[in-house]
Protein backbone atom coordinates (compact mmCIF):
# COMPACT_ATOMS: atom_id res chain seq x y z
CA UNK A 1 0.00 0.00 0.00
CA UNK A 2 2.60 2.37 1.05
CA UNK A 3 4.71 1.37 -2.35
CA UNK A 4 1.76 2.37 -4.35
CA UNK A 5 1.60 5.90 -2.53
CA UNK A 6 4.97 6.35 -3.53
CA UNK A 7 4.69 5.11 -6.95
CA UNK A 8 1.49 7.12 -7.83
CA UNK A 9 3.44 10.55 -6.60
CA UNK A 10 6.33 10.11 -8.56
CA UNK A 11 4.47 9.03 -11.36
CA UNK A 12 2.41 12.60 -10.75
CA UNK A 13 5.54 14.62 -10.78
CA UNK A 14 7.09 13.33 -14.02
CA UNK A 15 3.34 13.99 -15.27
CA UNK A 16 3.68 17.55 -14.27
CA UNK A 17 7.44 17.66 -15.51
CA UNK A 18 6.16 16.80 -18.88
CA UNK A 19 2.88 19.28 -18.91
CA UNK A 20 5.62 21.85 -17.60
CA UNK A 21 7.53 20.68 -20.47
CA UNK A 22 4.58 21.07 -23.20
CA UNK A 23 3.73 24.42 -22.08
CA UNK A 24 6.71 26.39 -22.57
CA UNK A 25 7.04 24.52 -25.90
CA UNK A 26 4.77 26.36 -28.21
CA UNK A 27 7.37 29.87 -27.14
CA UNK A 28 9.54 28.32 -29.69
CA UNK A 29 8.33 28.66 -33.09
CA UNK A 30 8.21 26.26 -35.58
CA UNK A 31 10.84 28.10 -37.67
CA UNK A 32 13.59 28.40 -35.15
CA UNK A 33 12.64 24.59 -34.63
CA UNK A 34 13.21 24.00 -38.25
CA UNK A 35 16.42 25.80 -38.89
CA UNK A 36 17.52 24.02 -35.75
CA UNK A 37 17.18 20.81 -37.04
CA UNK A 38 18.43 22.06 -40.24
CA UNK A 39 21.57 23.22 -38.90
CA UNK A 40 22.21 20.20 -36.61
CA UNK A 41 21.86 17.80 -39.91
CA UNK A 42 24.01 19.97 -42.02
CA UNK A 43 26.72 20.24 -39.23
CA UNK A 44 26.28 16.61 -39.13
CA UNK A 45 26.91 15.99 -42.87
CA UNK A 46 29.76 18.22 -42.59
CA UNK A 47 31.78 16.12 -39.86
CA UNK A 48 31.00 12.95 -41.38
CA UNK A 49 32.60 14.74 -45.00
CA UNK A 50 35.55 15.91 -42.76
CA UNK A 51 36.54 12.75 -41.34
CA UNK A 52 35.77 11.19 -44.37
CA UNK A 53 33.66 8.57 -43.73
CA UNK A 54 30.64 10.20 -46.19
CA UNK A 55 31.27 8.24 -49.83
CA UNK A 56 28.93 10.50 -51.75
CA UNK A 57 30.93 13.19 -53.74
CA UNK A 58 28.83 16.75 -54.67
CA UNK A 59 30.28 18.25 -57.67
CA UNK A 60 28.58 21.90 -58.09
CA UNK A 61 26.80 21.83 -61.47
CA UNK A 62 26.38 25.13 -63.56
């Protein structure tokens, strides 16, 4: 019985963690989101280039 208590208020805060969590989300726009991820890929594509484990070759056309 006690276990439970204990169990059911934890379970409450990491509810109210992620609520917390949700709320301040939507202060970020989607844009700043988006170039975000953009950057984190291309920074990613970048270091695997440099340590040259990326096999694909880009030659700039035009």
């Amino acid at each position: 019985m006690n276990k439970n208590t204990t169990q059911n208020r934890k379970r409450k805060e990491i509810v109210k963690i992620v609520v917390n969590g949700q709320k301040s989300m939507p202060n970020v726009s989607n844009d700043v989101a988006g170039a975000q991820k953009f950057l984190m890929n291309s920074y990613r594509i970048m270091a695997n280039s440099e340590m040259g484990t990326s096999t694909m070759t880009v030659y700039p056309t035009g």
